[in-house]
C-alpha atoms as a PDB file:
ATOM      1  CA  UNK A   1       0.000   0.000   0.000  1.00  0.00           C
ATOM      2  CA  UNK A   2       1.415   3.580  -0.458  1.00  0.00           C
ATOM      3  CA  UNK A   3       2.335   5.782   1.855  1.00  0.00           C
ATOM      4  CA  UNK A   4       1.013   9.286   1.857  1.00  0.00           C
ATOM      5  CA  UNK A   5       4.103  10.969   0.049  1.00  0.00           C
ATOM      6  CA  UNK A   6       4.344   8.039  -2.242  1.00  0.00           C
ATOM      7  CA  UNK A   7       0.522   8.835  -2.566  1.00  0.00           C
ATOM      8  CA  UNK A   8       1.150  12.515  -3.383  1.00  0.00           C
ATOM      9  CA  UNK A   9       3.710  11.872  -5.402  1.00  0.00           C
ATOM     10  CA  UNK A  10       2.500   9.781  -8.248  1.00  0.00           C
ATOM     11  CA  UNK A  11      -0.881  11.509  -8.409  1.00  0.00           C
ATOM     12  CA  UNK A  12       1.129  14.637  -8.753  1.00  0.00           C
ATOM     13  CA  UNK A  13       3.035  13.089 -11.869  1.00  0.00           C
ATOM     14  CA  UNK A  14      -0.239  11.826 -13.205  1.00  0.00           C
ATOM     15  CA  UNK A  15      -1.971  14.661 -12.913  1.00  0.00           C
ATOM     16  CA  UNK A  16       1.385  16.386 -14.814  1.00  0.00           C
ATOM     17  CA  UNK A  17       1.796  13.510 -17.059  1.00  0.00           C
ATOM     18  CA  UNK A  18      -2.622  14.483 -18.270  1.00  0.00           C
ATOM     19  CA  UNK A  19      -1.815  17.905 -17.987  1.00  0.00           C
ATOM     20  CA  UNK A  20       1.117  18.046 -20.662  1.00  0.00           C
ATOM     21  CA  UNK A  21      -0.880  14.992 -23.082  1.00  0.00           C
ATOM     22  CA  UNK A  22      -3.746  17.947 -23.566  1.00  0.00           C
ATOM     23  CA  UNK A  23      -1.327  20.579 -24.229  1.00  0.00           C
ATOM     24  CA  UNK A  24       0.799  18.220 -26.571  1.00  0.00           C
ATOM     25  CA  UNK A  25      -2.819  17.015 -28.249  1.00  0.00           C
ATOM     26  CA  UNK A  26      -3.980  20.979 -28.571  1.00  0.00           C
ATOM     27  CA  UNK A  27      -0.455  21.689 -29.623  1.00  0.00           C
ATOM     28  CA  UNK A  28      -1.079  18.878 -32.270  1.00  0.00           C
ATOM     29  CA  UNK A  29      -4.440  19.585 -33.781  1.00  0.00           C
ATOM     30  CA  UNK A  30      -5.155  21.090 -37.646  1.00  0.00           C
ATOM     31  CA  UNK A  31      -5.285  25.074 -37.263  1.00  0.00           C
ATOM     32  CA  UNK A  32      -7.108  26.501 -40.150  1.00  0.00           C
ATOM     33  CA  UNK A  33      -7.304  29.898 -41.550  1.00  0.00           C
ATOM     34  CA  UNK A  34      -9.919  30.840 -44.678  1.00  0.00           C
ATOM     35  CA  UNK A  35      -8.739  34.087 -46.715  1.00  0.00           C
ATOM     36  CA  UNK A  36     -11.268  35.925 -48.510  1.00  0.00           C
ATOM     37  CA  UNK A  37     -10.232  38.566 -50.814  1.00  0.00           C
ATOM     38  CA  UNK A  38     -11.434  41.688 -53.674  1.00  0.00           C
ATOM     39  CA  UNK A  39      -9.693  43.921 -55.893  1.00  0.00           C
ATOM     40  CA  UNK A  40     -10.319  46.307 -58.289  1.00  0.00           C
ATOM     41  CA  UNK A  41     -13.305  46.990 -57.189  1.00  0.00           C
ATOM     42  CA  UNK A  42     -13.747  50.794 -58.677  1.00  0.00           C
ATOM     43  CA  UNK A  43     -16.778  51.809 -56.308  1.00  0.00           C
ATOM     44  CA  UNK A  44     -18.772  49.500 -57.950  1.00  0.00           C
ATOM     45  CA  UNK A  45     -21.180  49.381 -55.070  1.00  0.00           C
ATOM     46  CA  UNK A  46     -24.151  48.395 -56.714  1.00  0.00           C
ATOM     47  CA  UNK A  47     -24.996  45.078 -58.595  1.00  0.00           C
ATOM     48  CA  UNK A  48     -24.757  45.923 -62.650  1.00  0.00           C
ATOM     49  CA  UNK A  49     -27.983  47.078 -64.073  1.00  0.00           C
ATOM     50  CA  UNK A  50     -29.942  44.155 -66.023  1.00  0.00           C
ATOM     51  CA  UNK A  51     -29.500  45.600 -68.953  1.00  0.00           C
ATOM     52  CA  UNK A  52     -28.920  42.402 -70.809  1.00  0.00           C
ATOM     53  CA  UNK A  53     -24.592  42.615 -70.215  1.00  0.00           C
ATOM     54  CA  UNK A  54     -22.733  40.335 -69.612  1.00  0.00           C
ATOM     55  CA  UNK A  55     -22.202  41.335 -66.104  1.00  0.00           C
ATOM     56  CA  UNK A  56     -26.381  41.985 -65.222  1.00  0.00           C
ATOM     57  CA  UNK A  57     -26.972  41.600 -61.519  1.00  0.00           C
ATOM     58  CA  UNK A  58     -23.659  40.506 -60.497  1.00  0.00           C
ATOM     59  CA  UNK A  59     -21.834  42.841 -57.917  1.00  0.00           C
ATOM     60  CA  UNK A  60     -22.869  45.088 -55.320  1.00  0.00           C
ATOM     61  CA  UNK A  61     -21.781  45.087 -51.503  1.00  0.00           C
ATOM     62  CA  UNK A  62     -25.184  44.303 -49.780  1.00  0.00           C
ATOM     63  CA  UNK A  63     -24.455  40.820 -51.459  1.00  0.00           C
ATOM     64  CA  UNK A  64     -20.622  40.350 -50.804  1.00  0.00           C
ATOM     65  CA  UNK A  65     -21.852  41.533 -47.029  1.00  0.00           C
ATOM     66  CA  UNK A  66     -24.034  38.559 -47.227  1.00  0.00           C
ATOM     67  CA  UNK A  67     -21.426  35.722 -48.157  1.00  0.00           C
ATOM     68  CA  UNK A  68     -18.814  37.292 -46.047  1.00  0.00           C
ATOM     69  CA  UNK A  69     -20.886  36.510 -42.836  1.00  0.00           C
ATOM     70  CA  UNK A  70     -22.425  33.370 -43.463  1.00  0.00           C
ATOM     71  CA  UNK A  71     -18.435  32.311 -44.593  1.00  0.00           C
ATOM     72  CA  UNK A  72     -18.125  34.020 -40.747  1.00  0.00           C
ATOM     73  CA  UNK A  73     -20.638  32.090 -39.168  1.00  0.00           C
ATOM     74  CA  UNK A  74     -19.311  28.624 -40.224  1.00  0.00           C
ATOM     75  CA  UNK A  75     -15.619  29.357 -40.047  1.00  0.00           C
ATOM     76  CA  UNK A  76     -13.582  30.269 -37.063  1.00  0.00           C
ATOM     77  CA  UNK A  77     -10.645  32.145 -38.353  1.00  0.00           C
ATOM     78  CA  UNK A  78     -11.335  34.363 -41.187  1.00  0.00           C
ATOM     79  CA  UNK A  79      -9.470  37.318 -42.505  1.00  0.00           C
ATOM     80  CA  UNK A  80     -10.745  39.954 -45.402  1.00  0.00           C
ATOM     81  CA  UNK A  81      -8.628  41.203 -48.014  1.00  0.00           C
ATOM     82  CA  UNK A  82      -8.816  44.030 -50.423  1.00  0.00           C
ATOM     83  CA  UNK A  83      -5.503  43.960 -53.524  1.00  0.00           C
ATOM     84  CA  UNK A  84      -6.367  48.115 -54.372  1.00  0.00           C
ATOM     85  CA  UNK A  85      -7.961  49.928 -56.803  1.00  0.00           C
ATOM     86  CA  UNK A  86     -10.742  50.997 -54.322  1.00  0.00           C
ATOM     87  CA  UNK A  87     -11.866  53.800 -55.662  1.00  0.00           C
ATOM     88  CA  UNK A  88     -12.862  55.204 -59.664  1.00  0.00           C
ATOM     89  CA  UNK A  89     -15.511  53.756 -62.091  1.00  0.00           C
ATOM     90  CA  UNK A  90     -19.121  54.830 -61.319  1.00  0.00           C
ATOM     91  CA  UNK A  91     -20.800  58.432 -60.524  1.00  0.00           C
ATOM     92  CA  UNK A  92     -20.181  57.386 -56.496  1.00  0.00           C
ATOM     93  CA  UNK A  93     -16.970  58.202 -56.576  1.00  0.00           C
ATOM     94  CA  UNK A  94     -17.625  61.140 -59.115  1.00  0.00           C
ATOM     95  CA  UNK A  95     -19.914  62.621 -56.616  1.00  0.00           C
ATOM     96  CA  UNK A  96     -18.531  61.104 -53.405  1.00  0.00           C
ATOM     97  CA  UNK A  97     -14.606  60.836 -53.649  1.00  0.00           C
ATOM     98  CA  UNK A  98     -14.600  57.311 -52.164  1.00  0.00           C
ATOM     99  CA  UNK A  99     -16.797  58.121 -48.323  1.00  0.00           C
ATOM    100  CA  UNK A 100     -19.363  55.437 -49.535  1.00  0.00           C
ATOM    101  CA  UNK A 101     -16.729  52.751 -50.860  1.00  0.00           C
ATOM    102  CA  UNK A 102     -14.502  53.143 -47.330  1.00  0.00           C
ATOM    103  CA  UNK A 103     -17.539  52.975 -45.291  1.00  0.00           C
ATOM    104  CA  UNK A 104     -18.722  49.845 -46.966  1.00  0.00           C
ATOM    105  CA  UNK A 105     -15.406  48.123 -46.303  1.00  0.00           C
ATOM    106  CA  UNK A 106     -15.268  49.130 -42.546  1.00  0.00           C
ATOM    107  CA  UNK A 107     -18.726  47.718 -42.270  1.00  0.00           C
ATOM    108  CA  UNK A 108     -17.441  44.076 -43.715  1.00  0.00           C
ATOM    109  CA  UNK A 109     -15.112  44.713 -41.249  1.00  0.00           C
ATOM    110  CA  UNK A 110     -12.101  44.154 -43.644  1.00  0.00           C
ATOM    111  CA  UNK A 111      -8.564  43.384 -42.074  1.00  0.00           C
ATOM    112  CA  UNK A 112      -6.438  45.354 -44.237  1.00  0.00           C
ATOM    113  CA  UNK A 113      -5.951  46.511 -48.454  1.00  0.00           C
ATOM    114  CA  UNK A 114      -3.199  48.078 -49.890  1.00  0.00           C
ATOM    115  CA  UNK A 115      -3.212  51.113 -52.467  1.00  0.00           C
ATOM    116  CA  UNK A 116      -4.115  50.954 -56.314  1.00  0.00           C
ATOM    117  CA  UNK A 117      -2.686  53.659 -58.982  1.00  0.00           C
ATOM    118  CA  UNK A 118      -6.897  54.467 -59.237  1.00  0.00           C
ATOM    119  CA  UNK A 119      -7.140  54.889 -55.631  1.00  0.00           C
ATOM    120  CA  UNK A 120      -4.768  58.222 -56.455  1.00  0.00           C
ATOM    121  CA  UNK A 121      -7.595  59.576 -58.671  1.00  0.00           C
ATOM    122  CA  UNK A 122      -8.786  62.549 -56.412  1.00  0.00           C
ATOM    123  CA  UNK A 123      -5.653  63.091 -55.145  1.00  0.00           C
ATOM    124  CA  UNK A 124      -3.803  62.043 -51.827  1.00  0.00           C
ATOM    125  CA  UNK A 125      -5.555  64.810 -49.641  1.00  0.00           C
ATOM    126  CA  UNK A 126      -8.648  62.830 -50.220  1.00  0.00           C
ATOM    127  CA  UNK A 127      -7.448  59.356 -49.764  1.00  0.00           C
ATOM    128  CA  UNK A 128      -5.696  60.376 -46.353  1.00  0.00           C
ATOM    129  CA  UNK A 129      -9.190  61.683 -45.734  1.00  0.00           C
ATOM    130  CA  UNK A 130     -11.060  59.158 -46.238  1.00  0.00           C
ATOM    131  CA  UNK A 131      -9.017  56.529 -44.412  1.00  0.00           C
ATOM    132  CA  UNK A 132      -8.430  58.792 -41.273  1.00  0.00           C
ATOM    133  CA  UNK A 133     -12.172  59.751 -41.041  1.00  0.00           C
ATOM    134  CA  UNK A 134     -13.741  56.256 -42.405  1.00  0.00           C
ATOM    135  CA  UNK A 135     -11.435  53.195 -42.085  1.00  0.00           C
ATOM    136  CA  UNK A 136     -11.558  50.805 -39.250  1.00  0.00           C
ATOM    137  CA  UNK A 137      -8.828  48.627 -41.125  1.00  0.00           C
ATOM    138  CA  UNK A 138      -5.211  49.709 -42.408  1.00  0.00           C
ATOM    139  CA  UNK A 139      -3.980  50.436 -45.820  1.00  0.00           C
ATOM    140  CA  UNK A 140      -0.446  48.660 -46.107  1.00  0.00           C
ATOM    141  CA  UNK A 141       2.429  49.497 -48.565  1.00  0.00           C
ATOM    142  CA  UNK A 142       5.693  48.540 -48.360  1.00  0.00           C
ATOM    143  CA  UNK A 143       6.765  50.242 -50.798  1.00  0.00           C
ATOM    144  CA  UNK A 144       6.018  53.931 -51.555  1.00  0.00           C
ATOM    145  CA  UNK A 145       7.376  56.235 -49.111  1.00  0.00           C
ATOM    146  CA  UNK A 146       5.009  59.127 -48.717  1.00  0.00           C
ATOM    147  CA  UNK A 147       7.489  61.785 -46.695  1.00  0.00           C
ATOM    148  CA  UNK A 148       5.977  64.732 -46.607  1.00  0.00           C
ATOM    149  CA  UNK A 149       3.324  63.959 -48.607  1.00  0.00           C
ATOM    150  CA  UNK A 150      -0.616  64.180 -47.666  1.00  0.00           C
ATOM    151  CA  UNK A 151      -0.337  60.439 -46.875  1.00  0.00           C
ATOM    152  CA  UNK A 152       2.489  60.521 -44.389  1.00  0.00           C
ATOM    153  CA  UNK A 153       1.456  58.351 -41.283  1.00  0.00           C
ATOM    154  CA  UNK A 154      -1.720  57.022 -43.240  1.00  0.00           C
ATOM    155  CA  UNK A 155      -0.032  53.699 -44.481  1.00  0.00           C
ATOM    156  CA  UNK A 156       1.434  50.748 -42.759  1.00  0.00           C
ATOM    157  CA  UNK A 157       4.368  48.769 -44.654  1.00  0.00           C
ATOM    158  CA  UNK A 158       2.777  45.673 -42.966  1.00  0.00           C
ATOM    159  CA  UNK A 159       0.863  43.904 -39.803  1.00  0.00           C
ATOM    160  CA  UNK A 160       0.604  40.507 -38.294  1.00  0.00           C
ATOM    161  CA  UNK A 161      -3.167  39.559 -37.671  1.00  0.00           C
ATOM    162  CA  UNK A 162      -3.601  36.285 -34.707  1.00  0.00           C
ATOM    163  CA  UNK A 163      -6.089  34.209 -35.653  1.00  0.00           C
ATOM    164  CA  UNK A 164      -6.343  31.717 -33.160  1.00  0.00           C
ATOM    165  CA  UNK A 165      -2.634  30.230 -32.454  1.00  0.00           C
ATOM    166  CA  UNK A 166      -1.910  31.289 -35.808  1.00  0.00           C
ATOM    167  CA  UNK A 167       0.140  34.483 -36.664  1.00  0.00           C
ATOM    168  CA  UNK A 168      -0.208  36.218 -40.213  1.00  0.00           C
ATOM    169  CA  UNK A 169       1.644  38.478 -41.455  1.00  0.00           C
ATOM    170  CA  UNK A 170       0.534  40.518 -44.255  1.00  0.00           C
ATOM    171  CA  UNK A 171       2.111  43.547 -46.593  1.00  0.00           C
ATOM    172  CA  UNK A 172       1.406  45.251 -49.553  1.00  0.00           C
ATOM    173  CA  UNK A 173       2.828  46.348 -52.777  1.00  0.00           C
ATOM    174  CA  UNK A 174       2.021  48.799 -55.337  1.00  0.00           C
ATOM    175  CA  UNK A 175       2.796  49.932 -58.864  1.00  0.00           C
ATOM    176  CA  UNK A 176       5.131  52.084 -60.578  1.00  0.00           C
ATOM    177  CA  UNK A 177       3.558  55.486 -60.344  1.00  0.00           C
ATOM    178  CA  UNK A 178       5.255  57.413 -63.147  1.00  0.00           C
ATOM    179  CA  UNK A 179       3.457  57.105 -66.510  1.00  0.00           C
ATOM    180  CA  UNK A 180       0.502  55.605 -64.980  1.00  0.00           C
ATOM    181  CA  UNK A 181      -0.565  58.065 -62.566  1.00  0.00           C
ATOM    182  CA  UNK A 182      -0.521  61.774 -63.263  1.00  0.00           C
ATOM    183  CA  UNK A 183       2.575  63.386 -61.617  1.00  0.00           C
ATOM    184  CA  UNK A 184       0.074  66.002 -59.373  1.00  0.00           C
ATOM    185  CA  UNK A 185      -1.834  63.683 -58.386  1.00  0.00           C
ATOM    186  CA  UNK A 186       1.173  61.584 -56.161  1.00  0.00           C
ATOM    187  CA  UNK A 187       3.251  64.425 -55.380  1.00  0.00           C
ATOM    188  CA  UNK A 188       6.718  63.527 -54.517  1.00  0.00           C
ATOM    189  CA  UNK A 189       5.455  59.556 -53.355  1.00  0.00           C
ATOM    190  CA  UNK A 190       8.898  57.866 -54.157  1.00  0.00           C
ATOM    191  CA  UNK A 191       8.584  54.181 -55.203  1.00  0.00           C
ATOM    192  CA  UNK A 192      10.793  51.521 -54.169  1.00  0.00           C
ATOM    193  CA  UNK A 193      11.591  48.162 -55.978  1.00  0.00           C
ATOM    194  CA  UNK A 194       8.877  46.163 -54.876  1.00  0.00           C
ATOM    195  CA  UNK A 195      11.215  42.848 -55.272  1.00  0.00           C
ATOM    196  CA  UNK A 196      13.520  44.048 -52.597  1.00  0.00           C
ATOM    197  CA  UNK A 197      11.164  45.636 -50.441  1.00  0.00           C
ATOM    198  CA  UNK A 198       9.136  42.242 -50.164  1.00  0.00           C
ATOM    199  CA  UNK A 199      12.501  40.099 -49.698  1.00  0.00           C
ATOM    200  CA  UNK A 200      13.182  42.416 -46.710  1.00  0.00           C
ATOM    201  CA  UNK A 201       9.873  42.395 -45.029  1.00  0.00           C
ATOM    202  CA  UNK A 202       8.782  39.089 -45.204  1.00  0.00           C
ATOM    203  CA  UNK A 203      11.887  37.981 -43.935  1.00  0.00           C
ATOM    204  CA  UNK A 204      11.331  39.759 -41.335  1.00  0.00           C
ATOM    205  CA  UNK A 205       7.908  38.523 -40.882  1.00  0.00           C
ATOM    206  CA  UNK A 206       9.029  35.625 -40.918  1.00  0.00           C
ATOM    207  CA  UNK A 207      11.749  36.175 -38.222  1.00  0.00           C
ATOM    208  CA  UNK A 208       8.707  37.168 -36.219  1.00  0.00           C
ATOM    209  CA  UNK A 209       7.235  33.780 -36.189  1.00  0.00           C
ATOM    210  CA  UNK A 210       4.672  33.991 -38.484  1.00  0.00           C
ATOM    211  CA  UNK A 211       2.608  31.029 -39.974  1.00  0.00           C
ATOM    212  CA  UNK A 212       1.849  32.548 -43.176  1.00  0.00           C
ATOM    213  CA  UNK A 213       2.921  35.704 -45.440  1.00  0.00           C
ATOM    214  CA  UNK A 214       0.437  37.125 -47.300  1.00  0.00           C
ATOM    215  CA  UNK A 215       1.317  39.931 -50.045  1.00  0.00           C
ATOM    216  CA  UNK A 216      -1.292  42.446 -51.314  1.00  0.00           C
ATOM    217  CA  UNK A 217      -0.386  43.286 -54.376  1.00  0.00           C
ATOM    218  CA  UNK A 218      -1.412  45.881 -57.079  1.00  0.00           C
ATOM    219  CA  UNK A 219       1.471  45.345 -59.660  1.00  0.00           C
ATOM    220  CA  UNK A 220      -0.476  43.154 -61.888  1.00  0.00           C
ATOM    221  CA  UNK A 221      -0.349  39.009 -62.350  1.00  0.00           C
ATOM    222  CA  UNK A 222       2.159  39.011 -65.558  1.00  0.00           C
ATOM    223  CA  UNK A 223       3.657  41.442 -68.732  1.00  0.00           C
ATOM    224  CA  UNK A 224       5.479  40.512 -71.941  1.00  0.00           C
ATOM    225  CA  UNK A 225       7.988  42.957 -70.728  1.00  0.00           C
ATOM    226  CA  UNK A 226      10.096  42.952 -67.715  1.00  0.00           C
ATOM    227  CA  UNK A 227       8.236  45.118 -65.661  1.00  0.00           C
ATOM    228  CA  UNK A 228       7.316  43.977 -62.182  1.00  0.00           C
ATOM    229  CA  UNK A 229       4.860  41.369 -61.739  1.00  0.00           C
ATOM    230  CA  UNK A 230       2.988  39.183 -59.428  1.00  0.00           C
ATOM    231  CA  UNK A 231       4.466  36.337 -61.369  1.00  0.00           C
ATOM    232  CA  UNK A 232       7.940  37.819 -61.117  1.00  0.00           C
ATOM    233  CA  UNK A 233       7.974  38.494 -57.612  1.00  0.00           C
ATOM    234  CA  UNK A 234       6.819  34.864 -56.880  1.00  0.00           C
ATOM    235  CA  UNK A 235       9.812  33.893 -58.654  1.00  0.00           C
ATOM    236  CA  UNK A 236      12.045  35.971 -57.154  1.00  0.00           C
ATOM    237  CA  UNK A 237      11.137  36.033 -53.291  1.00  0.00           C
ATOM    238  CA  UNK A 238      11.586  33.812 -50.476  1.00  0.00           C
ATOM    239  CA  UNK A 239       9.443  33.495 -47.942  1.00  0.00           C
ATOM    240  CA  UNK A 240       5.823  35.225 -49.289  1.00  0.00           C
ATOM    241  CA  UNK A 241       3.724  32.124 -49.466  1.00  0.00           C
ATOM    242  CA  UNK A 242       0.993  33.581 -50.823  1.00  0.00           C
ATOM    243  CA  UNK A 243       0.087  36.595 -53.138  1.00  0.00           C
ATOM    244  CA  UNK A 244      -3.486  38.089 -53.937  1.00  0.00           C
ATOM    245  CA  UNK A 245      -3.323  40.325 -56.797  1.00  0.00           C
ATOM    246  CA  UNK A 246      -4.911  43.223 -58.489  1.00  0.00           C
ATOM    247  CA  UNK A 247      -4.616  45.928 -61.659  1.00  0.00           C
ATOM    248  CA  UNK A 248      -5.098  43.816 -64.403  1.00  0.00           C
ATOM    249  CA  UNK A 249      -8.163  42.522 -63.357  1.00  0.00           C
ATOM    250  CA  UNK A 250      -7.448  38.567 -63.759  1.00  0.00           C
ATOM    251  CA  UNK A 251      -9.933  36.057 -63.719  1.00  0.00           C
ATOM    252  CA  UNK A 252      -8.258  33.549 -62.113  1.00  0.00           C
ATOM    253  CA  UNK A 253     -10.620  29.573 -62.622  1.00  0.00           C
ATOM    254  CA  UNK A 254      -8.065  28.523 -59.720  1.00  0.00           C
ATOM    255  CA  UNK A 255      -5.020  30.033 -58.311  1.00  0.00           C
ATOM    256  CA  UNK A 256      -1.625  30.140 -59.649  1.00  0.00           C
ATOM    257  CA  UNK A 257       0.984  27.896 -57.832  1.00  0.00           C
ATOM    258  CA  UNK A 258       4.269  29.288 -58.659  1.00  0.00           C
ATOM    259  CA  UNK A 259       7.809  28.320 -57.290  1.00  0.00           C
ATOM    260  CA  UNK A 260      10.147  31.265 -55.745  1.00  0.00           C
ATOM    261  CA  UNK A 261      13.776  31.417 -55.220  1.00  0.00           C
ATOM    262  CA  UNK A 262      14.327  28.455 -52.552  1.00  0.00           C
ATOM    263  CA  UNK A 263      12.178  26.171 -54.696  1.00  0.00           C
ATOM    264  CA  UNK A 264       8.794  26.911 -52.174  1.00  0.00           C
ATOM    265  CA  UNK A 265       5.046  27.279 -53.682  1.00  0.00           C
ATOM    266  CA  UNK A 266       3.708  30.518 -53.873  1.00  0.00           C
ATOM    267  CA  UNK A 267       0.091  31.047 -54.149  1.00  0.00           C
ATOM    268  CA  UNK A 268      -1.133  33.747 -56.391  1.00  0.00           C
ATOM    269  CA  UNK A 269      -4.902  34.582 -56.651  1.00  0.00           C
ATOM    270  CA  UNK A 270      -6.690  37.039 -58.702  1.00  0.00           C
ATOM    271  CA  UNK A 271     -10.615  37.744 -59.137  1.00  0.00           C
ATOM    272  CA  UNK A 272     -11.483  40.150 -61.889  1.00  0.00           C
ATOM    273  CA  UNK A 273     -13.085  43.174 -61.452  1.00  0.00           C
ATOM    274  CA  UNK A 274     -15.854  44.980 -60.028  1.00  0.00           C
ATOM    275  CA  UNK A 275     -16.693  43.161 -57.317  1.00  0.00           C
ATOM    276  CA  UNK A 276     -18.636  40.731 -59.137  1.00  0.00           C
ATOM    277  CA  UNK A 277     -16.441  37.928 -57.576  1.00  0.00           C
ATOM    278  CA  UNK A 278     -15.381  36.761 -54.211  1.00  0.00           C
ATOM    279  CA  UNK A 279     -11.772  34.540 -53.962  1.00  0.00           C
ATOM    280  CA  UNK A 280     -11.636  32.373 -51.272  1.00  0.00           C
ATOM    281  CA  UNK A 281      -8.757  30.477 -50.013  1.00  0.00           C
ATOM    282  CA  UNK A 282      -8.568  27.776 -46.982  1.00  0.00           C
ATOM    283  CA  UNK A 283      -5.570  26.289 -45.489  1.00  0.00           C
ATOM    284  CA  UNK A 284      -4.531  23.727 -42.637  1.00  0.00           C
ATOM    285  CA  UNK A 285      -1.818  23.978 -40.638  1.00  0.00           C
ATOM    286  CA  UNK A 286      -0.337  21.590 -38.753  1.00  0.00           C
ATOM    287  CA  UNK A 287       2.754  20.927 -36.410  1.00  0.00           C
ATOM    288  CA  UNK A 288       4.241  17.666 -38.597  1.00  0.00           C
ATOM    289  CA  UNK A 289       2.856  18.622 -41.767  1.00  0.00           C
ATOM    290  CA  UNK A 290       3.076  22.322 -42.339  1.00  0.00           C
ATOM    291  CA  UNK A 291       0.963  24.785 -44.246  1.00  0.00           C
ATOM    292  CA  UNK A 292      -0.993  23.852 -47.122  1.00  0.00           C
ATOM    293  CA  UNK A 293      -3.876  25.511 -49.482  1.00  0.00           C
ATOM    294  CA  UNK A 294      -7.375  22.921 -48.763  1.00  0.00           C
ATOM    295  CA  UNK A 295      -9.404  24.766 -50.808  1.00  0.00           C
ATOM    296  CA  UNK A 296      -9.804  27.598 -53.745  1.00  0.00           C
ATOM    297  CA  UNK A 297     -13.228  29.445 -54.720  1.00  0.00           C
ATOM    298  CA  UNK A 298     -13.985  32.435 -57.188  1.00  0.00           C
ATOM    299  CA  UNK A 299     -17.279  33.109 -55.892  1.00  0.00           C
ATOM    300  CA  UNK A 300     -19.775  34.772 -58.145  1.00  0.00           C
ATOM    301  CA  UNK A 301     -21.221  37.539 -55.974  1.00  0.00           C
ATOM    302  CA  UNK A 302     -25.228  38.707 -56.959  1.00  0.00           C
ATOM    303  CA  UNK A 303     -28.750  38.604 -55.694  1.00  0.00           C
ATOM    304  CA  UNK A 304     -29.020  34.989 -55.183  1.00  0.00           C
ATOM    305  CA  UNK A 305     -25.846  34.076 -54.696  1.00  0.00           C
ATOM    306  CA  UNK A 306     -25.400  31.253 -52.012  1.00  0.00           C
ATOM    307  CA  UNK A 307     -22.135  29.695 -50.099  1.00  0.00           C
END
């Protein structure tokens, strides 16, 4: 029979010994993480008119509000995405210089964008505006300084979201200005190789322990020329493991799997235009098996859309 200390003792170390099996077990279980992202979206709040177009009925915000929550209510760990080009394309940013598009994305609740060449279009005044007074989510960009510029202090270069014991960490990157946007309208907005900027800080998100790196990007998904792509940048970063694109409004069937410079997939997704589609991404992570993509959608967003 044992003695009291003997007693003590072992239930002590099986009481440990239960105590470090859960912890081990919850340390060991799938995490997963479901990205939903827009771009180019060019304050096309409204669905298009049925007019007969191609496009009749799709769009609008009161139905992407709709599929974002119900994706919400049957996943635990979502995050919201825009790739730029916010603003220009109907009379509601004519009339409204981009209030009504910003509000709508604060009321998704969307994590984070980064900045399109249209999102210039009333000039940075405006856009500093209308984030300070109507965004409840950050506009990141790696790669445009904006010293003494209207937009100082209005951008982040990047920001690590937790989503359960998951840590992402997400950047963007935008265009070449000159040529493409009129030189008034971004001031004296330097830009910075995007290919360097992105080697930089997602090795440094990744020295921060993140699960995932996750680049916003507005340079467009590929060119004949050698100017800087989405497809480029794949190819020549490290550690981004996944890319959602904008600017030349790709209609991706299923995402682009590309390898970068240590011989790693990266995953580059793309939805159009308009906000007539929704991409969705899933992923599991796991302690033996690492990250990997589940699941890809291009969701067609309109009246009767369903999940």
């Amino acid at each position: 029979m044992l003695n009291r200390k003997e007693f003590i003792r072992d239930s002590l170390f099986a009481t440990g010994a239960l105590v470090w099996g859960v912890k081990a077990t919850e340390e060991d279980a799938l995490q997963r993480l479901t990205i939903l992202h827009t771009n180019d979206v060019h304050s096309r709040l409204e669905p298009f008119p049925m007019d007969g177009g191609r496009n009749q009925g799709l769009g609008g915000v009161a139905a992407r509000a709709k599929i974002i929550d119900q994706i919400r209510a049957s996943e635990e760990q979502v995050l919201l995405f825009d790739a730029g080009d916010i603003f220009q394309g109907t009379p509601y940013f004519n009339i409204y210089r981009g209030e009504p598009d910003i509000r709508a994305m604060s009321a998704m609740r969307y994590d984070a964008c980064t900045i399109g060449n249209h999102d210039f279009d009333a000039g940075m005044e405006n856009l500093a505006t209308q984030l300070s007074r109507h965004a409840n989510f950050p506009m990141l960009v790696s790669n445009y300084d904006f010293s003494d510029t209207p937009m100082e202090g209005r951008v982040e270069p990047y920001r690590i979201f937790r989503k359960g014991r998951l840590k992402i960490g997400v950047f963007g990157v935008g265009i070449e200005l000159r040529g493409l946007v009129p030189d008034n309208l971004y001031g004296k907005t330097q830009y910075l190789d995007p290919i360097p900027v992105a080697n930089q800080t997602a090795d440094r998100l990744k020295n921060r322990g993140c699960d995932l790196v996750v680049c916003l990007s507005h340079l467009g998904y590929q060119y004949r020329s050698n100017k800087v792509s989405d497809e480029l940048l794949a190819k020549e970063t490290e550690k981004i493991d996944v890319i959602i694109g904008g600017h030349t409004h790709t209609f991706f069937e299923k995402p682009a799997v590309l390898r970068n410079k240590a011989g790693k997939d990266v995953v580059i997704n793309q939805v159009g235009w308009a906000g007539i589609n929704l991409g969705r991404l899933d992923f599991e992570f796991s302690k033996f098996s690492g990250k990997k993509m589940t699941n890809s959608e291009r969701i067609s967003i309109s009246e009767k859309s369903n999940v």
